[in-house]
N, C-alpha and C. Protein backbone atom coordinates (compact mmCIF):
# COMPACT_ATOMS: atom_id res chain seq x y z
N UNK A 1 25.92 11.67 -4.81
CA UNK A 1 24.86 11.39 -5.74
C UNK A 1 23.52 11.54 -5.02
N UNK A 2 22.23 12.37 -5.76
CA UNK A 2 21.48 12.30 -5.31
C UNK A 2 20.42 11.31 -5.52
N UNK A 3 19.33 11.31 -4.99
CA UNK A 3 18.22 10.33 -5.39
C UNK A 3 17.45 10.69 -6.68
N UNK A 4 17.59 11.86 -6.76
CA UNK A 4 16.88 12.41 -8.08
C UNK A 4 17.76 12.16 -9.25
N UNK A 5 18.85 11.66 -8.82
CA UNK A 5 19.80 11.25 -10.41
C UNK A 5 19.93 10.08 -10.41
N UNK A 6 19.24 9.09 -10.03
CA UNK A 6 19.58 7.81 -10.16
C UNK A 6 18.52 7.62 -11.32
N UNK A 7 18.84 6.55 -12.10
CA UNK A 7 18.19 5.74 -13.50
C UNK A 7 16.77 5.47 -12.92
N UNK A 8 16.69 5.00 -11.66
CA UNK A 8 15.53 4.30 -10.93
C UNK A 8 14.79 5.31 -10.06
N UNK A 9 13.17 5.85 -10.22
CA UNK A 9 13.31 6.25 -9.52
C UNK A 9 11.77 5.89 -8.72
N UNK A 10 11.51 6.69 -7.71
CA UNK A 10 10.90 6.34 -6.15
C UNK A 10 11.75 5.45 -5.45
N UNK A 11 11.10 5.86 -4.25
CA UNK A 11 11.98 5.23 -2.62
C UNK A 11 12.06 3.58 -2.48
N UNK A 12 10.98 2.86 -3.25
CA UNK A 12 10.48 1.72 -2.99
C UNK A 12 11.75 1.02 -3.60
N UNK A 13 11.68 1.85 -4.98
CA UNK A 13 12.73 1.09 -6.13
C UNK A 13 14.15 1.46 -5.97
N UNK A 14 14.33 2.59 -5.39
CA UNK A 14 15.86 2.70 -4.99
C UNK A 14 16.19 1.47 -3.38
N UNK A 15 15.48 1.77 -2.77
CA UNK A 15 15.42 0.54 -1.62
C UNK A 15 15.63 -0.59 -2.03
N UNK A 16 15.02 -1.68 -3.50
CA UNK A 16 15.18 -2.76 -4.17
C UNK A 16 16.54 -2.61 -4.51
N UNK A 17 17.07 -1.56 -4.97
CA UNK A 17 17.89 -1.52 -5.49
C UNK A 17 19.50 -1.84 -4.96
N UNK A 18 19.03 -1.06 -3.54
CA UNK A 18 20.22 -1.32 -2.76
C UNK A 18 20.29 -2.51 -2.36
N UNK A 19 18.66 -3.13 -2.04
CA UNK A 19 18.85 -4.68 -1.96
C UNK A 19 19.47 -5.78 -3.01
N UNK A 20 19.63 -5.09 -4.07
CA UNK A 20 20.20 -6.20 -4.47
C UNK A 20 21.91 -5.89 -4.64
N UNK A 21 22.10 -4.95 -4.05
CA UNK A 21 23.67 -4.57 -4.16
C UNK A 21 23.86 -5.55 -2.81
N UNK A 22 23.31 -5.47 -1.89
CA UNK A 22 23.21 -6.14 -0.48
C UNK A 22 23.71 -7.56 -0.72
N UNK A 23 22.49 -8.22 -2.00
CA UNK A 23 22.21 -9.73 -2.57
C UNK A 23 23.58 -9.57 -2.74
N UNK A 24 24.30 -9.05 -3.76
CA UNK A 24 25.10 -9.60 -4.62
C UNK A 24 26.56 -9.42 -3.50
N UNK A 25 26.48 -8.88 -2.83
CA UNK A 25 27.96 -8.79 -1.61
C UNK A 25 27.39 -10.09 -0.86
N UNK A 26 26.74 -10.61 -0.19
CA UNK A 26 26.01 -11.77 0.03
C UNK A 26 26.64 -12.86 -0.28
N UNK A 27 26.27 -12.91 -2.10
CA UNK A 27 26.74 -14.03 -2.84
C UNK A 27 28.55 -14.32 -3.01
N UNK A 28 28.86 -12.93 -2.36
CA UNK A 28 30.55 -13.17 -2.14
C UNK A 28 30.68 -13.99 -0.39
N UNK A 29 30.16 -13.99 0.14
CA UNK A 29 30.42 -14.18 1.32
C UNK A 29 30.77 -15.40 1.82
N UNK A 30 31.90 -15.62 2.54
CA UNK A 30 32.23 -17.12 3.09
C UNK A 30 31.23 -17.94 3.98
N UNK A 31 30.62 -17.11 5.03
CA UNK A 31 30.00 -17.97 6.02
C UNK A 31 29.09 -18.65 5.03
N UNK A 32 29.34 -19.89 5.00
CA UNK A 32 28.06 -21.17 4.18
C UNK A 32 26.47 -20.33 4.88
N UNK A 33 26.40 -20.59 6.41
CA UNK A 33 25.45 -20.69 6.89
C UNK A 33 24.26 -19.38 7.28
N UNK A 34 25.44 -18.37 7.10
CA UNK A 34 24.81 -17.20 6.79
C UNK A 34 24.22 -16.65 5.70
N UNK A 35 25.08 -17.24 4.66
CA UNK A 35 24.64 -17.08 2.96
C UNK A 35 23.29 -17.79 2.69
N UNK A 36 22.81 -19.16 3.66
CA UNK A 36 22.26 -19.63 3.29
C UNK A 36 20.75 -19.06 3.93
N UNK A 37 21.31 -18.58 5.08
CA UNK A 37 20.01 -17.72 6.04
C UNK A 37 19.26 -16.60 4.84
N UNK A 38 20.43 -15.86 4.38
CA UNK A 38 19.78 -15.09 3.61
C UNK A 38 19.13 -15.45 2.69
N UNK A 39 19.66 -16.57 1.47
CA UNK A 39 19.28 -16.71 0.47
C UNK A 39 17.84 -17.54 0.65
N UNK A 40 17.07 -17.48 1.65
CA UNK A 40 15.57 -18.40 1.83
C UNK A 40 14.71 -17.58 2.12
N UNK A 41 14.89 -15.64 2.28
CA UNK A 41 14.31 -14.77 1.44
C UNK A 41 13.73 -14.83 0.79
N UNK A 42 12.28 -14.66 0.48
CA UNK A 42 11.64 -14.50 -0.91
C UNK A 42 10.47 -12.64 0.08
N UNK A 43 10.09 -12.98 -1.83
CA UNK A 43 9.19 -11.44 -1.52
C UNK A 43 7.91 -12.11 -0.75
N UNK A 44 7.65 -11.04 -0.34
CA UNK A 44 6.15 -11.08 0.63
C UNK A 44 4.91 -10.86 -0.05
N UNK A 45 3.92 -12.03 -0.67
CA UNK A 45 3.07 -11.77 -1.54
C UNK A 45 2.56 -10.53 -1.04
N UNK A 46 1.35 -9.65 -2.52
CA UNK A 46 0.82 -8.48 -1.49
C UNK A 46 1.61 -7.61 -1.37
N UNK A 47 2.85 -6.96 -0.99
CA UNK A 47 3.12 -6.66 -0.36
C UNK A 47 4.19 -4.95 -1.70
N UNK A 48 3.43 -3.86 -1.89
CA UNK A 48 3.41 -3.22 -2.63
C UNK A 48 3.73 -3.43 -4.52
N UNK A 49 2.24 -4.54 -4.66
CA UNK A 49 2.74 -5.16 -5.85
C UNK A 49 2.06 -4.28 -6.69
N UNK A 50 2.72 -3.74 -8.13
CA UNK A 50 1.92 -2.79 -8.94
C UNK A 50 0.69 -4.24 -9.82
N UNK A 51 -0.22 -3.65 -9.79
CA UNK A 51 -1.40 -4.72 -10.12
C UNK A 51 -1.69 -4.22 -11.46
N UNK A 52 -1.83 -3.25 -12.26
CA UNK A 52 -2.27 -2.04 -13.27
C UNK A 52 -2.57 -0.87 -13.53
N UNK A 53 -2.06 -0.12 -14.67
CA UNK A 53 -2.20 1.63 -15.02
C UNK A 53 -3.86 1.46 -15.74
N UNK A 54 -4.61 1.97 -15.10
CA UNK A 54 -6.01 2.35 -15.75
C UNK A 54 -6.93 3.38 -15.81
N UNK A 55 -6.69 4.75 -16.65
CA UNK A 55 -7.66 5.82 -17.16
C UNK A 55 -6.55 6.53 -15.88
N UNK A 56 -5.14 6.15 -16.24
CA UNK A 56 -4.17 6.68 -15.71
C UNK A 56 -3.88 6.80 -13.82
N UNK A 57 -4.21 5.67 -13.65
CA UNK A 57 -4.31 5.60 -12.22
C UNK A 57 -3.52 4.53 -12.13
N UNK A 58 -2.60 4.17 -11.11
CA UNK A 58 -1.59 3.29 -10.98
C UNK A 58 -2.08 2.56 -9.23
N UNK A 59 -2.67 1.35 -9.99
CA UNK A 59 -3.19 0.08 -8.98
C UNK A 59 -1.89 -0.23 -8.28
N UNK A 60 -1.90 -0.40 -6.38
CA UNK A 60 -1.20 -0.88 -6.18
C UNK A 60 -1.61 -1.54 -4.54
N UNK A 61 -1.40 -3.07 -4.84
CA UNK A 61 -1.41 -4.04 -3.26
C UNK A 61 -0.66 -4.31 -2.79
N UNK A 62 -0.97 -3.62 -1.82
CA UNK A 62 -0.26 -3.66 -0.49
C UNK A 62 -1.39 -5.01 0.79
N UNK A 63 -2.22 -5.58 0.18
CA UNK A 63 -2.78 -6.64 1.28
C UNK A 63 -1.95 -6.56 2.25
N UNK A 64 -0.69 -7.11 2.36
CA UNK A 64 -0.38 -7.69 3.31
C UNK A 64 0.44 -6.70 4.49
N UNK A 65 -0.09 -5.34 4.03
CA UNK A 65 -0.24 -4.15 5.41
C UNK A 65 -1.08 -4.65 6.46
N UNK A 66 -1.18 -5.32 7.23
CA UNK A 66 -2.22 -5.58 8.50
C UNK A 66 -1.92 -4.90 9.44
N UNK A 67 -1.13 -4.08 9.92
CA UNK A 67 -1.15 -2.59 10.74
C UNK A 67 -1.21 -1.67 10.27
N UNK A 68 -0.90 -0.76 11.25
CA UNK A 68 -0.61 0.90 10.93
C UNK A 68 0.36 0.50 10.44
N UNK A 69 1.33 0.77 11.11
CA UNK A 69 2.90 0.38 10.62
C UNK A 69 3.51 0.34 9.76
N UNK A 70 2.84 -1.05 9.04
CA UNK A 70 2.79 -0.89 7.61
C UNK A 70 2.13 -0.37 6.63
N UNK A 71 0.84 0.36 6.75
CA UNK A 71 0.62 0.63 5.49
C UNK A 71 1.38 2.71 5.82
N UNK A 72 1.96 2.62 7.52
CA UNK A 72 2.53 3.87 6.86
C UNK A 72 3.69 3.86 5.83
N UNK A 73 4.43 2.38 5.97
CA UNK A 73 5.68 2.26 5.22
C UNK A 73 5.09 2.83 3.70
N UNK A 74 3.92 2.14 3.62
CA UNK A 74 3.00 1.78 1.91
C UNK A 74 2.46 3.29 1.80
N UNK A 75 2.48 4.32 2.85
CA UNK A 75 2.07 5.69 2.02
C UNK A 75 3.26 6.61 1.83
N UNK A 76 4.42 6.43 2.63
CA UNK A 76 5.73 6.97 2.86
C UNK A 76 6.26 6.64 1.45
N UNK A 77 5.84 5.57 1.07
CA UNK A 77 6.82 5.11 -0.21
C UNK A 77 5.91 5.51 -1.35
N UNK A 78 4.77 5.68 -0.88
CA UNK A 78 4.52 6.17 -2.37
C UNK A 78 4.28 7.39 -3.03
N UNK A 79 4.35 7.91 -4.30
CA UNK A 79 4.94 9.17 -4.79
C UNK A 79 3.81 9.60 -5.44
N UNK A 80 3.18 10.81 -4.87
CA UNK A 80 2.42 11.45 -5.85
C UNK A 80 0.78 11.23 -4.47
N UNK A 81 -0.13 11.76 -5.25
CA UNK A 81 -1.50 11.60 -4.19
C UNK A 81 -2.59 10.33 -4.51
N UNK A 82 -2.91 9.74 -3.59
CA UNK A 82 -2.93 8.76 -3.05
C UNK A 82 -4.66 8.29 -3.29
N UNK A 83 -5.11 7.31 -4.17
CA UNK A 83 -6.44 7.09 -3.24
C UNK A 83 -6.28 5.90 -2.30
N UNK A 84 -6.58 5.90 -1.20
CA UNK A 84 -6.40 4.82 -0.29
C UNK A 84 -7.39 3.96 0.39
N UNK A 85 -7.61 2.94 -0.30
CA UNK A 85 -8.62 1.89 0.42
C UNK A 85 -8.12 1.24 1.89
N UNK A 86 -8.30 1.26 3.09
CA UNK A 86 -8.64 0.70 3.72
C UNK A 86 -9.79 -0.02 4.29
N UNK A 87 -9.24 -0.89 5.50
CA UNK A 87 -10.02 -1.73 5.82
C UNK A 87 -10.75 -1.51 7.47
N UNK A 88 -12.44 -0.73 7.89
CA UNK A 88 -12.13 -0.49 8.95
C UNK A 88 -12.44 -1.68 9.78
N UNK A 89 -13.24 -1.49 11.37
CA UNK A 89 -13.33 -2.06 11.92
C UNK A 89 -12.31 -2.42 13.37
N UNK A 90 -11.14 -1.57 13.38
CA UNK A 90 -10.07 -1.84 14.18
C UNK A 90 -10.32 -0.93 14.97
N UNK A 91 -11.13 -1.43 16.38
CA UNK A 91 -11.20 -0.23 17.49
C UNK A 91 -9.83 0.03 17.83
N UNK A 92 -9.16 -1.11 18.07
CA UNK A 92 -7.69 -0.66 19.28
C UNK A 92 -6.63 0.27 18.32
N UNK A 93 -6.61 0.41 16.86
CA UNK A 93 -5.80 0.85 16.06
C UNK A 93 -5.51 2.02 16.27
N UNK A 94 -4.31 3.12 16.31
CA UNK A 94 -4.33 3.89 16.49
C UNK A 94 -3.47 4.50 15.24
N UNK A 95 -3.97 5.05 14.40
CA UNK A 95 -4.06 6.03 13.45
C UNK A 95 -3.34 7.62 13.40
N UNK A 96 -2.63 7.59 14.38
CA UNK A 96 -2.13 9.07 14.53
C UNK A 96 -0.87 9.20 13.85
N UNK A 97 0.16 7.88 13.63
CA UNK A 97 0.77 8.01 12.98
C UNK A 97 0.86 8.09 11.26
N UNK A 98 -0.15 7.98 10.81
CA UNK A 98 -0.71 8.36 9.64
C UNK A 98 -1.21 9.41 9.33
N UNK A 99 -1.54 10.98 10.25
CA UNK A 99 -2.00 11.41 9.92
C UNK A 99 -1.24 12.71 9.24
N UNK A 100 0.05 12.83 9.29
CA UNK A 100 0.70 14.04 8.50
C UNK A 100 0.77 13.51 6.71
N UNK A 101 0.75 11.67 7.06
CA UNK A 101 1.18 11.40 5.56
C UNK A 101 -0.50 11.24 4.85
N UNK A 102 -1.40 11.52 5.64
CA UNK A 102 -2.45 11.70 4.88
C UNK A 102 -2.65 13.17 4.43
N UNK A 103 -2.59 13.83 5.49
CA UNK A 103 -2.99 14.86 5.07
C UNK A 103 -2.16 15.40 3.90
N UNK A 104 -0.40 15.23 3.72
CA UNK A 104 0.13 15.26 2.24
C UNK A 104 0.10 14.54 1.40
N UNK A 105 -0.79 13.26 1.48
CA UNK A 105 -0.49 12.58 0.33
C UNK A 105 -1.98 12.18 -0.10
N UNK A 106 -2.90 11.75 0.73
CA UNK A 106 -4.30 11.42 0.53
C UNK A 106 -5.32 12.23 -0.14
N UNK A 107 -5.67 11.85 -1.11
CA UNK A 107 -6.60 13.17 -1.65
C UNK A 107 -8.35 12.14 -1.46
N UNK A 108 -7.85 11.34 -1.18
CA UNK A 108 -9.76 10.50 -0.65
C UNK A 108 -9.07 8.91 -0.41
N UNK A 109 -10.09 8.44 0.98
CA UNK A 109 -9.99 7.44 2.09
C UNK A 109 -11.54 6.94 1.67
N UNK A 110 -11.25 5.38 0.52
CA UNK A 110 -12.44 4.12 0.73
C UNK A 110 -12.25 3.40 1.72
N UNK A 111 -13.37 3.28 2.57
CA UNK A 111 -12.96 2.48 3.86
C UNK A 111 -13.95 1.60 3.34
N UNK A 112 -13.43 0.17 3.83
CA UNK A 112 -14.41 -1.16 3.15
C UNK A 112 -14.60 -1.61 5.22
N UNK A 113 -15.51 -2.17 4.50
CA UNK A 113 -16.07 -2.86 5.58
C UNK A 113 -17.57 -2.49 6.23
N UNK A 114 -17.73 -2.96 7.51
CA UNK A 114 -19.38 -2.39 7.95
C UNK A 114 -19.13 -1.40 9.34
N UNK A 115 -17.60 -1.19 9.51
CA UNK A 115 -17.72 -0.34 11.01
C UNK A 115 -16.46 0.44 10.33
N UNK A 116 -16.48 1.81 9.74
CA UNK A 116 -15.58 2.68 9.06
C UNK A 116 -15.55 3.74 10.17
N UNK A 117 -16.15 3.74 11.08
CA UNK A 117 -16.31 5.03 12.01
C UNK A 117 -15.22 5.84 12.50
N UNK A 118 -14.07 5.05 12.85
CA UNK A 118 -13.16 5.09 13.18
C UNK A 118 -11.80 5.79 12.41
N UNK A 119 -12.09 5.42 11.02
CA UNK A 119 -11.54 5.84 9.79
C UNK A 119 -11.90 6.80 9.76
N UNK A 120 -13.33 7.34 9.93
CA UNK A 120 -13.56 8.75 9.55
C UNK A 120 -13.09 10.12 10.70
N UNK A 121 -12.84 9.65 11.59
CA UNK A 121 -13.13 10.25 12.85
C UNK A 121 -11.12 10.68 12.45
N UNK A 122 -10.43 9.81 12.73
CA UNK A 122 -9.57 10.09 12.63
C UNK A 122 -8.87 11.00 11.70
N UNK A 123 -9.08 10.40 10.40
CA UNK A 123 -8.94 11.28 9.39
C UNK A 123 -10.13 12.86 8.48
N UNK A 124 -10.73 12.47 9.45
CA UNK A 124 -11.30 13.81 9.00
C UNK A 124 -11.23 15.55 8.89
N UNK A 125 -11.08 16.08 7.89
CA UNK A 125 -10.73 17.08 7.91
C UNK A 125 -9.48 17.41 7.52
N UNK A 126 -8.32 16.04 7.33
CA UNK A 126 -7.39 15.99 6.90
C UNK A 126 -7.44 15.32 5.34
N UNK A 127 -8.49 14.45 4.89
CA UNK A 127 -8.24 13.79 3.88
C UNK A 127 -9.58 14.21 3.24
N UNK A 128 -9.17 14.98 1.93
CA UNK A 128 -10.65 15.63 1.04
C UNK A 128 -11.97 15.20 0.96
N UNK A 129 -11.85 13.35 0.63
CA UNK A 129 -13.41 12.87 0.37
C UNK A 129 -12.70 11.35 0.75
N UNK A 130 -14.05 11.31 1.87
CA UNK A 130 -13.70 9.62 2.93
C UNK A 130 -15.48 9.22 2.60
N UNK A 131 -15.45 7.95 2.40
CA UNK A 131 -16.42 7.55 1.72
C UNK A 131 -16.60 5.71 2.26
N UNK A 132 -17.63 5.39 2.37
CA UNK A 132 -17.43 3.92 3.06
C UNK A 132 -17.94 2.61 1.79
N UNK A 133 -17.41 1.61 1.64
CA UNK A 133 -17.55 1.16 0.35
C UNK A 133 -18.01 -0.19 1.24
N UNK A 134 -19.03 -0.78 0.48
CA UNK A 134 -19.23 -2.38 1.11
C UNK A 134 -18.12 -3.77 0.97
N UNK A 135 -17.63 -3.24 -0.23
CA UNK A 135 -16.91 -4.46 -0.33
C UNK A 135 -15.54 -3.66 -1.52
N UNK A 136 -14.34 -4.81 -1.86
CA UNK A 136 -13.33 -4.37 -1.87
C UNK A 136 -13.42 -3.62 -3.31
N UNK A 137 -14.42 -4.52 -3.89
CA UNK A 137 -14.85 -4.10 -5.38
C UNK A 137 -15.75 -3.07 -5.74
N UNK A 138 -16.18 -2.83 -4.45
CA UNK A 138 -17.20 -1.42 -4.88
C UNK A 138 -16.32 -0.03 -4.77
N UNK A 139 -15.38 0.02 -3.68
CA UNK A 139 -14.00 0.59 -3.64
C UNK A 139 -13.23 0.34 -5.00
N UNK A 140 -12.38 -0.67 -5.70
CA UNK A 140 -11.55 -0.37 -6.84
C UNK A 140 -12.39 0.14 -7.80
N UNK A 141 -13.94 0.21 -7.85
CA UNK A 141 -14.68 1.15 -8.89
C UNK A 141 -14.96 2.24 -8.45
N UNK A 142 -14.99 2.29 -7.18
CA UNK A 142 -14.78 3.86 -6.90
C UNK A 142 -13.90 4.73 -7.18
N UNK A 143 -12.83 4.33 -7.04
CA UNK A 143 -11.46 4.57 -7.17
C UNK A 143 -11.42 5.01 -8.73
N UNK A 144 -11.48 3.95 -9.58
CA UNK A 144 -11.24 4.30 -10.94
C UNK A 144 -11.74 4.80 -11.49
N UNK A 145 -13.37 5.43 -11.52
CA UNK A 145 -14.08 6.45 -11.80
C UNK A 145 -14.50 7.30 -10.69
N UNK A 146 -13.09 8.13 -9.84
CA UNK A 146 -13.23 8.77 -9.09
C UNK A 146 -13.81 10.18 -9.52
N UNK A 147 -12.80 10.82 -10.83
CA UNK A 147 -12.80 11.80 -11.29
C UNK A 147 -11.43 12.30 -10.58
N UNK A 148 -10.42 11.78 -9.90
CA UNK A 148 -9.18 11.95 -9.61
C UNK A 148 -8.04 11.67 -11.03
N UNK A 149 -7.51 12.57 -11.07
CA UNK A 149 -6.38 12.11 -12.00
C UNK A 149 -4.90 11.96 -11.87
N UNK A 150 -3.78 11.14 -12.02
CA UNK A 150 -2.36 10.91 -12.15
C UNK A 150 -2.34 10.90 -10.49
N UNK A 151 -3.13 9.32 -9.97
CA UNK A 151 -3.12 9.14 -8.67
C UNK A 151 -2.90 7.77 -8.68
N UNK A 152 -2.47 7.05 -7.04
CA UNK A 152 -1.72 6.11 -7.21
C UNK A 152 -3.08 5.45 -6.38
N UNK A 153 -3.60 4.36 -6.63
CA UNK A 153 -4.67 3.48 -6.08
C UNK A 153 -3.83 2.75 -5.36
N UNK A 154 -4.37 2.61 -3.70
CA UNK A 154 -3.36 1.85 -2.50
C UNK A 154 -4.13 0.67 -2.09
N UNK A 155 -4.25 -0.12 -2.06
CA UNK A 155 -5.33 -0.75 -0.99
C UNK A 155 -3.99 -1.09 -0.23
N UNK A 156 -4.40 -0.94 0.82
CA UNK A 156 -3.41 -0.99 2.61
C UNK A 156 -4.21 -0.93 3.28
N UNK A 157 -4.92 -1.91 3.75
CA UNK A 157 -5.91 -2.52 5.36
C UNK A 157 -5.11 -1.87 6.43
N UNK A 158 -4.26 -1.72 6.79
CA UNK A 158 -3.94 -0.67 7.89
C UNK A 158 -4.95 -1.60 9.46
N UNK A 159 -5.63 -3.08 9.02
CA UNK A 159 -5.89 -3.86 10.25
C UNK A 159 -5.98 -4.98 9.59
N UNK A 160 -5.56 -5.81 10.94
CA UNK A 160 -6.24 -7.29 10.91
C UNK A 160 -7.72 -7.62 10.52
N UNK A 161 -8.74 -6.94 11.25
CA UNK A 161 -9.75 -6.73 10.51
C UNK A 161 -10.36 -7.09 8.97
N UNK A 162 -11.30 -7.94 8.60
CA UNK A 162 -11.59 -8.36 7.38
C UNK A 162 -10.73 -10.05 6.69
N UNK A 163 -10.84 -9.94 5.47
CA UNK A 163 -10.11 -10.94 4.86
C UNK A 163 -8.96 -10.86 4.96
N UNK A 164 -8.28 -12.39 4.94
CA UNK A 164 -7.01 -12.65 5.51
C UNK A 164 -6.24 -11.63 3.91
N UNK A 165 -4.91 -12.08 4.53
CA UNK A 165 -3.88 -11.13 3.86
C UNK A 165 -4.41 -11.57 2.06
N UNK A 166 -4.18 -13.32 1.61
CA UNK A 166 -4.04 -13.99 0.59
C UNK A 166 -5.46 -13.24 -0.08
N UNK A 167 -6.51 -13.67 0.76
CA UNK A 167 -7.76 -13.89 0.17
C UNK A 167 -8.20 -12.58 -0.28
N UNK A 168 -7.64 -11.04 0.44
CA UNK A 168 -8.09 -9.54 -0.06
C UNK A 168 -7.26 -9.28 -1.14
N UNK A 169 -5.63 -9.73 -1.14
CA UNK A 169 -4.99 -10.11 -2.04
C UNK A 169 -5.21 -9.83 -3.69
N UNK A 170 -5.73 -11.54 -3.73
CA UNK A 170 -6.32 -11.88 -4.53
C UNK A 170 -7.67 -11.16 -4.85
N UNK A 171 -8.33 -11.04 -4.35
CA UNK A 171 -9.62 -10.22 -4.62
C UNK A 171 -9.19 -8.82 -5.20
N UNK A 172 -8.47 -8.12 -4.81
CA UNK A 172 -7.97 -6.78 -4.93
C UNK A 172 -7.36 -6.95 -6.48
N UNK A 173 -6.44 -7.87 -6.99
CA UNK A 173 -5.94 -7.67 -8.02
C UNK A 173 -7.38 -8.59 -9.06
N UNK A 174 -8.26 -9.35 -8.60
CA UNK A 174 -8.76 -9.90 -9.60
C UNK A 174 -10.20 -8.49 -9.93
N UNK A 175 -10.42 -7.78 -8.78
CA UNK A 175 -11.42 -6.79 -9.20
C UNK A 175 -10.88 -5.64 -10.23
N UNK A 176 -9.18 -5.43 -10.23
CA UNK A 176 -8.63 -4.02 -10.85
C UNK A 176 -8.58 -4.80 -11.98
N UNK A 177 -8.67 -6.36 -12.17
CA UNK A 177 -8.18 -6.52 -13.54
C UNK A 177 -9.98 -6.85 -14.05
N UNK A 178 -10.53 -6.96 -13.38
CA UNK A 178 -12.22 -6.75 -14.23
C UNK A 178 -12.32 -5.19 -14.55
N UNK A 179 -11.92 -4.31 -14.36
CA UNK A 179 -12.27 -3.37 -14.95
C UNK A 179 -12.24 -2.64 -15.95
């Protein structure tokens, strides 16, 4: 069976999917203490939540990317071209492993913050239109009256840098839903 014939589709949601085939062999399992390790699992706020479809753009937070690492997981998984808010300011970050999935998936890089330099340098020349936004909300209106169409809105901080995981979070889904 391929991935393209399943009922469900993208990587994120076939991945859920197998997780819960995982869950449910789990819930057969004798060890008490292992069953119980697992079952205190919960989801990771943040952490590729769809927030809203608007003038056909599909909002999605990822806050709680605070490396590379993760927000390469958060561009790997997602399907189709990309606008991607990050967060700069991260001298020590190193960005190279992002740069094949930008250059196929990124069609423009909002960098929030007051030191984006770094963002640009790296990705330049690979990602169409990189642009520096003051704050997280001047970015999700950038974004949505980009003039981009049938694109997936990311915010993935890709650093520690800026507001904690909760607090960009929250900000991120309460600015896509003012719009």
């Amino acid at each position: 069976m391929s991935i393209e014939t399943l009922a469900i589709q993208g990587r994120d949601r076939v991945h859920s999917g197998l997780a819960s085939i995982d869950t449910a062999r789990l819930r057969q399992m004798r060890n008490t203490a292992l069953r119980n390790c697992f079952a205190r699992f919960g989801e990771t706020d943040f952490r590729m939540e769809f927030v809203a479809r608007i003038h056909g753009k599909e909002f999605i937070n990822d806050a709680a990317a605070r490396s590379v690492n993760a927000t390469w997981y958060a561009l790997q998984n997602t399907e189709g071209g990309v606008i991607w808010i990050a967060f700069g300011g991260d001298g020590a970050a190193d960005y190279s492993i992002l740069r094949s999935l930008a250059l196929r998936k990124v069609r423009m890089l909002l960098c929030v913050g007051s030191d984006c330099q770094r963002l640009h340098e790296a990705f330049q020349g690979m990602v169409p239109v990189i642009e520096d936004c003051p704050t997280i909300g001047a970015a999700v209106h950038r974004a949505c009256y980009s003039g981009l169409e049938q694109v997936k809105v990311l915010f993935s901080p890709a650093t520690r840098e800026g507001l904690d995981d909760e607090s960009a979070g929250r900000l991120f889904r309460q600015e896509v839903n003012e719009l």
